[in-house]
PDB file of N, CA and C in Angstrom:
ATOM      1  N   UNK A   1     191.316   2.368 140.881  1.00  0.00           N
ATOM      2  CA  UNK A   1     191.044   3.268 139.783  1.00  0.00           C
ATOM      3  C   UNK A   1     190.516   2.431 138.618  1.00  0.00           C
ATOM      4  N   UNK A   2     189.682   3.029 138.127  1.00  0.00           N
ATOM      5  CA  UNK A   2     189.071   2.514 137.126  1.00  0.00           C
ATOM      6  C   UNK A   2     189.863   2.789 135.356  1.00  0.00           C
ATOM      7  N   UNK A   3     189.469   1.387 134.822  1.00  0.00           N
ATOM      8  CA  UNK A   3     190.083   2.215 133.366  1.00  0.00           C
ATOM      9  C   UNK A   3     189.599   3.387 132.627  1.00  0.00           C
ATOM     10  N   UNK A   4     190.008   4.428 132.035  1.00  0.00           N
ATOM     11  CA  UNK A   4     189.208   5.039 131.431  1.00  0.00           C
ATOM     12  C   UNK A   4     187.842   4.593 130.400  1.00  0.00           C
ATOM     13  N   UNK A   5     187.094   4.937 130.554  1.00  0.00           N
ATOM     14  CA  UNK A   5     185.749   5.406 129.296  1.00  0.00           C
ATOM     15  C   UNK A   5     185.617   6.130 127.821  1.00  0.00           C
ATOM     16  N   UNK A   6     186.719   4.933 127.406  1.00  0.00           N
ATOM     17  CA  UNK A   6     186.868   5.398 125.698  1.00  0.00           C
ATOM     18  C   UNK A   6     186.801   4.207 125.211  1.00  0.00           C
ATOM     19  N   UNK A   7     185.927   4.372 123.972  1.00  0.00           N
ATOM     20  CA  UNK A   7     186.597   3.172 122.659  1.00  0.00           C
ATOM     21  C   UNK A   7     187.487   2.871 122.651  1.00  0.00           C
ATOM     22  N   UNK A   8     188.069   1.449 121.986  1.00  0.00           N
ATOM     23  CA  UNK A   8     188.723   1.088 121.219  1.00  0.00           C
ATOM     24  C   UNK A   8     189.327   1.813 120.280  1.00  0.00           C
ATOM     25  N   UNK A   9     189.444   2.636 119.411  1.00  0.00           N
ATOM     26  CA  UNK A   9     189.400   3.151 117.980  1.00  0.00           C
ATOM     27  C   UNK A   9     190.091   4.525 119.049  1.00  0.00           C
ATOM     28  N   UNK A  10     189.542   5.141 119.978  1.00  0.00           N
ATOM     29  CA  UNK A  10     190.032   6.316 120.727  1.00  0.00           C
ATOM     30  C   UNK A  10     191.442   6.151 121.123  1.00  0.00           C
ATOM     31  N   UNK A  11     191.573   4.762 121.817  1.00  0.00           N
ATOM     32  CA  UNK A  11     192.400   4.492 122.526  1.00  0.00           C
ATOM     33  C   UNK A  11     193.735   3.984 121.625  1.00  0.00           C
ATOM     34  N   UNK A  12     193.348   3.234 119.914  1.00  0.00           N
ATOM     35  CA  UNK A  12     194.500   3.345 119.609  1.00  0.00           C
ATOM     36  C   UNK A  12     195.336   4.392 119.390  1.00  0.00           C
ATOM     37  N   UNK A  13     194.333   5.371 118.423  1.00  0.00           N
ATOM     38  CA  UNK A  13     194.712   6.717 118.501  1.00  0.00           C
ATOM     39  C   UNK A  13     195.364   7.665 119.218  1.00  0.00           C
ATOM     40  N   UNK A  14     194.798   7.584 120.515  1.00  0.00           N
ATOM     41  CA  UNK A  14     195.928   8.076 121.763  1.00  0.00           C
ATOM     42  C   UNK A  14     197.421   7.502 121.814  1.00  0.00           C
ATOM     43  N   UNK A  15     197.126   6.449 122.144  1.00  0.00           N
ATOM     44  CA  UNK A  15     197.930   5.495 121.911  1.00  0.00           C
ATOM     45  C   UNK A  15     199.508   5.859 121.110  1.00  0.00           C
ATOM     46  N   UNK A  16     199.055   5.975 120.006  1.00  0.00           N
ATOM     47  CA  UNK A  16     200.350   6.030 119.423  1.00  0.00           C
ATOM     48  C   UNK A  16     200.288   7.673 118.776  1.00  0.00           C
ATOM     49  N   UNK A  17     199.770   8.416 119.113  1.00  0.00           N
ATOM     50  CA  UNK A  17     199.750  10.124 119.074  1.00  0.00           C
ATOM     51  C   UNK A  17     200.628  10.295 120.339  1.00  0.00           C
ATOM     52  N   UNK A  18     200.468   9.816 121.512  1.00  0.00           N
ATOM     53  CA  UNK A  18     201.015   9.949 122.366  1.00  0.00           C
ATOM     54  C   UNK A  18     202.518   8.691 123.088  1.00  0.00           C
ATOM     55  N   UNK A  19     202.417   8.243 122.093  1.00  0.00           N
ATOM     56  CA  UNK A  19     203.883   7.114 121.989  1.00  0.00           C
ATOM     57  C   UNK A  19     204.001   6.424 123.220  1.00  0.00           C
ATOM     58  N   UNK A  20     202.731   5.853 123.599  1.00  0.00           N
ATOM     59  CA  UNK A  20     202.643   4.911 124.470  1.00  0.00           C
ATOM     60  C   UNK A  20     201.666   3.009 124.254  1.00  0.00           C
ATOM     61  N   UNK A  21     202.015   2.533 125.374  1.00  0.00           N
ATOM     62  CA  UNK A  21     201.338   0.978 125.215  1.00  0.00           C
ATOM     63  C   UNK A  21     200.004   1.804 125.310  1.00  0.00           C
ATOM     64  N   UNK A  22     198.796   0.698 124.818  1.00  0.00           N
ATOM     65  CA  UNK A  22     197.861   0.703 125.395  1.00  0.00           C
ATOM     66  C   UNK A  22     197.150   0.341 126.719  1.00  0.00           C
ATOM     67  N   UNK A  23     198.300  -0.223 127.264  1.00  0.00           N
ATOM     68  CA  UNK A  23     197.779  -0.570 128.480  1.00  0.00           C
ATOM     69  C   UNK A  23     197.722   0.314 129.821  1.00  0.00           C
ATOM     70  N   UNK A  24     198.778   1.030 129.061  1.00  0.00           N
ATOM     71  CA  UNK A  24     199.312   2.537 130.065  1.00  0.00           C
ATOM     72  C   UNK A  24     198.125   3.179 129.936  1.00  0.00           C
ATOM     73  N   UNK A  25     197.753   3.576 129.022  1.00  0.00           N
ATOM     74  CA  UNK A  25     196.542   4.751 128.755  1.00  0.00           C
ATOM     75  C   UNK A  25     195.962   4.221 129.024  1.00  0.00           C
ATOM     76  N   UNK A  26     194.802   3.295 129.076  1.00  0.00           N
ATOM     77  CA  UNK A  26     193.852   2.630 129.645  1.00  0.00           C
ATOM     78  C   UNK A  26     193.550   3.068 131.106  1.00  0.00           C
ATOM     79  N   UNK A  27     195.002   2.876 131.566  1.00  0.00           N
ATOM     80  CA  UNK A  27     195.072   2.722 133.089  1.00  0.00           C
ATOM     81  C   UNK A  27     195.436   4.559 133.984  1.00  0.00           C
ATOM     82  N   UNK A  28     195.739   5.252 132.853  1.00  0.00           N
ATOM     83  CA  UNK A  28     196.550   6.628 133.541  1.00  0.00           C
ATOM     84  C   UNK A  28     195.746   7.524 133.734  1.00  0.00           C
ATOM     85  N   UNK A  29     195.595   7.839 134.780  1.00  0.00           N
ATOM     86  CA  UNK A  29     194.902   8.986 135.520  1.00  0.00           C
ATOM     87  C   UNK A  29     194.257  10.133 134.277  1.00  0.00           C
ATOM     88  N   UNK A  30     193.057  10.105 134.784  1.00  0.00           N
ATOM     89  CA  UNK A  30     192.674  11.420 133.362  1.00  0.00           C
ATOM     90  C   UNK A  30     193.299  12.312 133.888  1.00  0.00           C
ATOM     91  N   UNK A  31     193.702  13.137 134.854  1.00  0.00           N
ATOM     92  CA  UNK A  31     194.295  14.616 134.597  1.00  0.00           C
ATOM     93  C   UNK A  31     195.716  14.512 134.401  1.00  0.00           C
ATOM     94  N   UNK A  32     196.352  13.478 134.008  1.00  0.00           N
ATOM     95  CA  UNK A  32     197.815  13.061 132.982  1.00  0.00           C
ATOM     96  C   UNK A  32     197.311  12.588 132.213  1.00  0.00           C
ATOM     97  N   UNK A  33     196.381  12.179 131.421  1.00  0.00           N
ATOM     98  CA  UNK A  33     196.006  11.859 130.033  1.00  0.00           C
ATOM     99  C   UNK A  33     195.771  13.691 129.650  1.00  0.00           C
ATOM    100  N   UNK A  34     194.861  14.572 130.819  1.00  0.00           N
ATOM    101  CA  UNK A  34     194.813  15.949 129.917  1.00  0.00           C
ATOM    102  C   UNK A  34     195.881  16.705 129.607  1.00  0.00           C
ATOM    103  N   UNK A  35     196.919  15.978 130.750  1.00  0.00           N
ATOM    104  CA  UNK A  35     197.621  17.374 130.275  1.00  0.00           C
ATOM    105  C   UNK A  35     198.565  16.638 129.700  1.00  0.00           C
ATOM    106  N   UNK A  36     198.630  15.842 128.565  1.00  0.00           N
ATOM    107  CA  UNK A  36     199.157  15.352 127.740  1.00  0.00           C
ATOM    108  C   UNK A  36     199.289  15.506 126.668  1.00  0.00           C
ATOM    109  N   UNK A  37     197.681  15.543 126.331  1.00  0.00           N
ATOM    110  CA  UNK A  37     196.918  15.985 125.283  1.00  0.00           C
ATOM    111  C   UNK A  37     197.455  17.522 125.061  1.00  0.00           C
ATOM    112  N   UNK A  38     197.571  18.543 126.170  1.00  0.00           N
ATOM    113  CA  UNK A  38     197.689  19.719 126.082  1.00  0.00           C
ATOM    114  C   UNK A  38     199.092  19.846 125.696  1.00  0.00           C
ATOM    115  N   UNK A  39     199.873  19.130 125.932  1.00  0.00           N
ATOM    116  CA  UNK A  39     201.680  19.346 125.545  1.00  0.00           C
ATOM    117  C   UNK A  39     201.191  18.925 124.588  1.00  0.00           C
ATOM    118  N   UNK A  40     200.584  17.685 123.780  1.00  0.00           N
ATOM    119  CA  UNK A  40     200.802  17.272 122.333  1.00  0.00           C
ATOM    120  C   UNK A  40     199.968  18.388 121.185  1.00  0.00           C
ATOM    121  N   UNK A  41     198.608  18.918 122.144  1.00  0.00           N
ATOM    122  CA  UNK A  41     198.302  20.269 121.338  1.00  0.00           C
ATOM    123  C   UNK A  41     199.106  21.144 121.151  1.00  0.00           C
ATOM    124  N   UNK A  42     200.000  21.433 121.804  1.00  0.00           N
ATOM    125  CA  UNK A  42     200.777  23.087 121.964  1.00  0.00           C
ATOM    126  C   UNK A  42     202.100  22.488 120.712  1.00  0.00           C
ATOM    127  N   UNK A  43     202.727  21.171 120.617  1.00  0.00           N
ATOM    128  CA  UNK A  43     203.285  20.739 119.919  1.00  0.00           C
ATOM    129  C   UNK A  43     203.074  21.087 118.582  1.00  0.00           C
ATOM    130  N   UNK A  44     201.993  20.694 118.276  1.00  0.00           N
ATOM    131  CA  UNK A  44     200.921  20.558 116.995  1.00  0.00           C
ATOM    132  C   UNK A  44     200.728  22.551 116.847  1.00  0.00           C
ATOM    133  N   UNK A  45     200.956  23.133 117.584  1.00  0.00           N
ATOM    134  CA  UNK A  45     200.976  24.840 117.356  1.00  0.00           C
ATOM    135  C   UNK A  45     201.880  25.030 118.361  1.00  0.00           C
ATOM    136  N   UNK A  46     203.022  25.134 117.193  1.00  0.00           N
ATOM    137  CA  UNK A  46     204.199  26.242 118.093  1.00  0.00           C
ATOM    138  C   UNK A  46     203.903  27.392 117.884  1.00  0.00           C
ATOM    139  N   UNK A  47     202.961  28.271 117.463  1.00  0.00           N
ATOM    140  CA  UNK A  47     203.393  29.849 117.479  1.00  0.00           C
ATOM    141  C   UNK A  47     202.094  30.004 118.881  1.00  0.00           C
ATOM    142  N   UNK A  48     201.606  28.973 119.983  1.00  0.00           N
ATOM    143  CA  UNK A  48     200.950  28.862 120.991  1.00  0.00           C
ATOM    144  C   UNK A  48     199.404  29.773 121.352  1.00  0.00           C
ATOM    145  N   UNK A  49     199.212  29.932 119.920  1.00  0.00           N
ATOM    146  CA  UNK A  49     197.236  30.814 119.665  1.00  0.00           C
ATOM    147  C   UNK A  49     196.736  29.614 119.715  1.00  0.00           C
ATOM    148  N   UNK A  50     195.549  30.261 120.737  1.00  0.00           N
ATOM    149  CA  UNK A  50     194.578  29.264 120.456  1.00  0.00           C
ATOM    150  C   UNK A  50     193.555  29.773 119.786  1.00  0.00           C
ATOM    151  N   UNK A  51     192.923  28.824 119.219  1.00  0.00           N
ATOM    152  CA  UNK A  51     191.685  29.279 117.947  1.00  0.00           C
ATOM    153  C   UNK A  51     190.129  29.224 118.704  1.00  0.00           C
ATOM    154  N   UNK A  52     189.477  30.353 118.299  1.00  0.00           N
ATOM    155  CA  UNK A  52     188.272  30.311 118.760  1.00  0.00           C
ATOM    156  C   UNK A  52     187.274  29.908 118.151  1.00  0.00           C
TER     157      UNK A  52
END
């Protein structure tokens, strides 16, 4: 597996939005990086609308 295809600057960001090393994210499967992102979105809106 390849590392993901993000910046630097992306990856710190993930990084510690998502309270991990960087070396983890680098390395973690994109469809557990998405649906990561998607628990840390739904976090970020508890009343669970999404905006159009």
């Amino acid at each position: 597996m390849k590392p993901l295809q993000i910046s630097p600057e992306t990856a710190k960001l993930l990084a510690a939005k998502l309270n991990v090393p960087i070396e983890h994210l680098m390395h973690m499967p994109q469809h557990i990086l998405m649906r990561k992102l998607m628990e840390l979105a739904q976090e970020e809106k508890p009343d669970g609308k999404t905006e159009s």
